[in-house]
Each structure stands twice: as structure tokens, then as C-alpha cells.
C-alpha atoms as a PDB file:
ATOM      1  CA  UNK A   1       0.000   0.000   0.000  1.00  0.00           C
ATOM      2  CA  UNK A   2       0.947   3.653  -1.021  1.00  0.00           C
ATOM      3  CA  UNK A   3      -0.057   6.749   0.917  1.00  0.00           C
ATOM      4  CA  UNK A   4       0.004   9.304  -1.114  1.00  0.00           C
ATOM      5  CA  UNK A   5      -1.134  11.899   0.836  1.00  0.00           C
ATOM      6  CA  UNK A   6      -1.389  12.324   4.755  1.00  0.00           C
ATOM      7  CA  UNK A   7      -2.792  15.213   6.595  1.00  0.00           C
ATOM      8  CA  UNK A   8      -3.150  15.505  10.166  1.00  0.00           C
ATOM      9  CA  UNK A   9      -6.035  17.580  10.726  1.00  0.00           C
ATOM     10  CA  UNK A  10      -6.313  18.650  14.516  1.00  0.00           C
ATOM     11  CA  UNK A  11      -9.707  20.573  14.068  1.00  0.00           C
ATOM     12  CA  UNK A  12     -11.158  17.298  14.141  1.00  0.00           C
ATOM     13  CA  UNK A  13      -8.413  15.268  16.005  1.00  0.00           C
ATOM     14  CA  UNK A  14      -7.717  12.734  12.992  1.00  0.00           C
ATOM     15  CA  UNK A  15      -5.366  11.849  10.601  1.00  0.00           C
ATOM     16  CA  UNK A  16      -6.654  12.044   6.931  1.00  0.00           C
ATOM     17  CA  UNK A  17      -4.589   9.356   4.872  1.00  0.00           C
ATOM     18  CA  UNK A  18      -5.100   8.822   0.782  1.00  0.00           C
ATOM     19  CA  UNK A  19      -4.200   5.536  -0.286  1.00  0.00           C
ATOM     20  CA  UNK A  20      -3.173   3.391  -2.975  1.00  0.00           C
ATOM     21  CA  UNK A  21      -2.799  -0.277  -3.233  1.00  0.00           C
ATOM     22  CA  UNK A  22      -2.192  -2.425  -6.107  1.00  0.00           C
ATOM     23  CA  UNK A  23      -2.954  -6.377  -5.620  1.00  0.00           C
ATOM     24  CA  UNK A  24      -1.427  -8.097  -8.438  1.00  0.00           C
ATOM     25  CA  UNK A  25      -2.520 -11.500  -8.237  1.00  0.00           C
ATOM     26  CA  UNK A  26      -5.040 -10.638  -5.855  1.00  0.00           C
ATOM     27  CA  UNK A  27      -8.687 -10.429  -5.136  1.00  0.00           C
ATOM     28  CA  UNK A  28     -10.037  -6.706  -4.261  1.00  0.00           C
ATOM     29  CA  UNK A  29      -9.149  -6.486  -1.117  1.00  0.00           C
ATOM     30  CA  UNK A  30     -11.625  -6.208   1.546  1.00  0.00           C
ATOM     31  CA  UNK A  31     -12.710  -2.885   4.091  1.00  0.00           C
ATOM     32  CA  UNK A  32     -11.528  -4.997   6.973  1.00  0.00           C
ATOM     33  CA  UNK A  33      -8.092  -5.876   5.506  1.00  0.00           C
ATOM     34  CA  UNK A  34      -7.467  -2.012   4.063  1.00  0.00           C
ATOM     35  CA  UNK A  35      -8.220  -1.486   7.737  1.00  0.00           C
ATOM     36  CA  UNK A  36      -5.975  -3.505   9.003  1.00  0.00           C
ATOM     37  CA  UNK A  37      -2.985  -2.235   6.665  1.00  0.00           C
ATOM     38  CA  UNK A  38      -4.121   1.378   7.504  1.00  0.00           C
ATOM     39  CA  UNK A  39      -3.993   0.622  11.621  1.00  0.00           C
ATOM     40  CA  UNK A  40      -0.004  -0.880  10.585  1.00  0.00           C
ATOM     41  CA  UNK A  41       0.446   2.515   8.972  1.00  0.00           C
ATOM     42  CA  UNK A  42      -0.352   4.510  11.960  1.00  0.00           C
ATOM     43  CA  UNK A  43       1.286   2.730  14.828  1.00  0.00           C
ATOM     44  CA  UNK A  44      -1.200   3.488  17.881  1.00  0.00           C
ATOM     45  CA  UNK A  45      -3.784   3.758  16.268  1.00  0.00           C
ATOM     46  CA  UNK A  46      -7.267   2.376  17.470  1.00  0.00           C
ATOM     47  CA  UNK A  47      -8.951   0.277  15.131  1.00  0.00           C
ATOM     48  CA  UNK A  48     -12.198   1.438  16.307  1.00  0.00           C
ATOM     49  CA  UNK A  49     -11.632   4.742  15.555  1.00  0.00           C
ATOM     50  CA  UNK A  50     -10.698   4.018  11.882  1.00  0.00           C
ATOM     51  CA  UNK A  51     -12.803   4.491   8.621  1.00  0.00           C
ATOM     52  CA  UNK A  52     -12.463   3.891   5.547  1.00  0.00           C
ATOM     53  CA  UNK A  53     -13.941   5.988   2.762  1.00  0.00           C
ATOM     54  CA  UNK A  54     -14.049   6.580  -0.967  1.00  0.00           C
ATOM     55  CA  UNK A  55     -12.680   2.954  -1.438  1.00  0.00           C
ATOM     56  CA  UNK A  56     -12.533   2.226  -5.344  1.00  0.00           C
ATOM     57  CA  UNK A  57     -11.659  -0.600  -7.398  1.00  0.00           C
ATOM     58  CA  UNK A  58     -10.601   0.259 -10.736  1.00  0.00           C
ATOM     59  CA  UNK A  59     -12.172  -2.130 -13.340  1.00  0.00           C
ATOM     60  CA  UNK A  60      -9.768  -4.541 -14.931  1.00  0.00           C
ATOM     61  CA  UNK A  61      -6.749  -3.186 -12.996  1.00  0.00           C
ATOM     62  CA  UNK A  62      -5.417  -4.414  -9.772  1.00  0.00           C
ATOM     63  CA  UNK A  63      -5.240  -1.340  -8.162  1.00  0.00           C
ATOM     64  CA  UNK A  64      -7.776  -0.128  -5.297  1.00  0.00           C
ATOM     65  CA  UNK A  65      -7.625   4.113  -3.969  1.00  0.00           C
ATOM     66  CA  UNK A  66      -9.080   6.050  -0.663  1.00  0.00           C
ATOM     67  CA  UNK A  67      -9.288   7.315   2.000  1.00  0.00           C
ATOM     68  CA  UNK A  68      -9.060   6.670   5.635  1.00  0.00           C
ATOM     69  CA  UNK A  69      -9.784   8.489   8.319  1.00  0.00           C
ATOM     70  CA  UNK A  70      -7.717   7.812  11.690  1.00  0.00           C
ATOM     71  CA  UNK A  71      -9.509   9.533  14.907  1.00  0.00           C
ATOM     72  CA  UNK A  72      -7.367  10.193  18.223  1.00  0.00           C
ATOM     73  CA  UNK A  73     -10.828   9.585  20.629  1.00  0.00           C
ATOM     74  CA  UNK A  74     -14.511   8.112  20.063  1.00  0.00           C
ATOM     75  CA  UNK A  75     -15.890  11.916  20.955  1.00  0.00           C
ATOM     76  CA  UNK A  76     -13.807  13.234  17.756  1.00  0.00           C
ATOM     77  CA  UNK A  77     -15.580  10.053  15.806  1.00  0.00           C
ATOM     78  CA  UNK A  78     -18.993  11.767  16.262  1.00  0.00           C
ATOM     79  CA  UNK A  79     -18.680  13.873  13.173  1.00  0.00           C
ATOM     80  CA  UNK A  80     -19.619  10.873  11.033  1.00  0.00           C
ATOM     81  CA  UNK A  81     -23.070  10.373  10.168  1.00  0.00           C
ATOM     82  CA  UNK A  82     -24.692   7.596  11.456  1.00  0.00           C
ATOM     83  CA  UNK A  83     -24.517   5.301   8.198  1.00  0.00           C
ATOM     84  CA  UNK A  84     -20.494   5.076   8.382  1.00  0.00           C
ATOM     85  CA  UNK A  85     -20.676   4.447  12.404  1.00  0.00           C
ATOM     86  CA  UNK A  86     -23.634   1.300  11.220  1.00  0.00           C
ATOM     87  CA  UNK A  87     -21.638   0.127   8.540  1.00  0.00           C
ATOM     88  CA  UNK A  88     -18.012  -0.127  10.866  1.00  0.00           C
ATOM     89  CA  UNK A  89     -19.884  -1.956  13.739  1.00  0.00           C
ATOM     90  CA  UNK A  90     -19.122  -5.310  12.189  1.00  0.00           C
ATOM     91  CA  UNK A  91     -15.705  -4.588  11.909  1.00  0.00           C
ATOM     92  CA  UNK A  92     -15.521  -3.380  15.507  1.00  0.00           C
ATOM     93  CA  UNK A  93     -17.420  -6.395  17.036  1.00  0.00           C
ATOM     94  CA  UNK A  94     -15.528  -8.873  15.082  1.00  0.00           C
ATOM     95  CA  UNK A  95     -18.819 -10.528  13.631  1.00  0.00           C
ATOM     96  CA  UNK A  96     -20.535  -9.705  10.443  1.00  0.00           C
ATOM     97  CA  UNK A  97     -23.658  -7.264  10.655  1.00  0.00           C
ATOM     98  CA  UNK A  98     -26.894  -8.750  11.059  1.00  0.00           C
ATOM     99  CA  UNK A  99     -29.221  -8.951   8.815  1.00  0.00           C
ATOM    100  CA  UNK A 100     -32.443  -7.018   8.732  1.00  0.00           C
ATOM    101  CA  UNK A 101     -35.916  -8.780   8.650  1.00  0.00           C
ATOM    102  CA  UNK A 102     -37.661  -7.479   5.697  1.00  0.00           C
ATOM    103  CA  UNK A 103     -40.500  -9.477   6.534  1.00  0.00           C
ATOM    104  CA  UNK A 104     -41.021  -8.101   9.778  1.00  0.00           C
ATOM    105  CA  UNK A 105     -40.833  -4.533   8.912  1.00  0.00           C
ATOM    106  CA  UNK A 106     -43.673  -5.113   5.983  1.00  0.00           C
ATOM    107  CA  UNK A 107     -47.024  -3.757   6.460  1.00  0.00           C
ATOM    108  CA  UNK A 108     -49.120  -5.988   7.256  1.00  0.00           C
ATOM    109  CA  UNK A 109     -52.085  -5.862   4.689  1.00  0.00           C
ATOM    110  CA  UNK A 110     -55.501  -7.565   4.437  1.00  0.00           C
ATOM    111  CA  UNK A 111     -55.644 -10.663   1.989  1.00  0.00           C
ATOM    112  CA  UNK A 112     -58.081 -12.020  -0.301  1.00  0.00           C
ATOM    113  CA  UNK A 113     -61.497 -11.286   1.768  1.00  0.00           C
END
């Protein structure tokens, strides 16, 4: 992996890192393993305070760019909306995210009367 650009932005306690990886050989690479290379990146880092954004495969070429997001505290974390913080709980617990009910949720309507 490549950074290609790293800012440290203390307005919002984080550092802002622009990445590129090529995986010759490879399958895309996964959000949990680009997290995983990002937390080696920034030693002391908290992988619960880490996000990845903007992550892009290019089609037909082994190379995969963005951005991730390194936060010093879980208070500095609260500027992302809610979707990123539901879609990084899996990584954080360990376990995949469960999966919503769709039935359950439908409204219930009348049948054949």
C-alpha cells in the first residue's frame, strides 16, 4: 500500500490518509483488511476509531484508492453520520452485521377477503 497523501487535521483530532494499493494477483481487497494495513500505517492507532472511505476498485486493474480516516478519541468520531458508524460496527465487534428482517418490517395488509 501507497499513501500518497497524509494530513493531520487537529480541528477534528484525525489523521486524513489517501491511499493506494495495487494487488497483483489478488482479489479486491476487503474494508476490513485495508483497515488492518491502515492501523499498521499509523502505529497506535485504534482500530475502532478508523474508517475507511471513498474505497474504489478500478475495473480490470489491480489497483484499489481512498481514504481513511484515523480519529485520536470516540468523541472526535462523532462527526460521522450515522450510516459510516452502522456500517463499521461489524468490523468493531468482530462478527458480520446482522441482517435485517424485511418481513417483519412489511405492512401488514388484508388478503383475499
Amino acid at each position: 500500500m501507497d499513501i500518497n497523501e497524509r494530513k493531520e487535521n487537529k480541528l477534528l483530532n484525525r489523521v486524513e490518509i489517501t491511499f493506494s494499493w495495487r494487488h497483483a494477483g489478488k482479489t479486491t481487497p476487503s474494508r476490513k483488511e485495508v483497515m488492518d494495513i491502515v492501523r499498521t500505517l499509523e502505529p497506535g492507532s485504534n482500530p475502532d476509531w478508523i474508517v475507511v472511505k471513498n474505497c474504489v476498485t478500478r475495473y480490470g486493474q489491480p489497483l484499489t484508492t481512498g481514504t481513511a480516516f484515523i480519529y485520536g478519541s470516540a468523541e472526535s468520531m462523532s462527526v460521522e453520520p450515522s450510516y459510516i458508524h452502522k456500517r463499521h460496527e461489524s468490523f468493531r465487534s468482530g462478527s458480520p452485521a446482522p441482517k435485517e428482517d424485511s418481513a417483519s418490517e412489511a405492512p401488514q395488509e388484508g388478503g383475499d377477503e
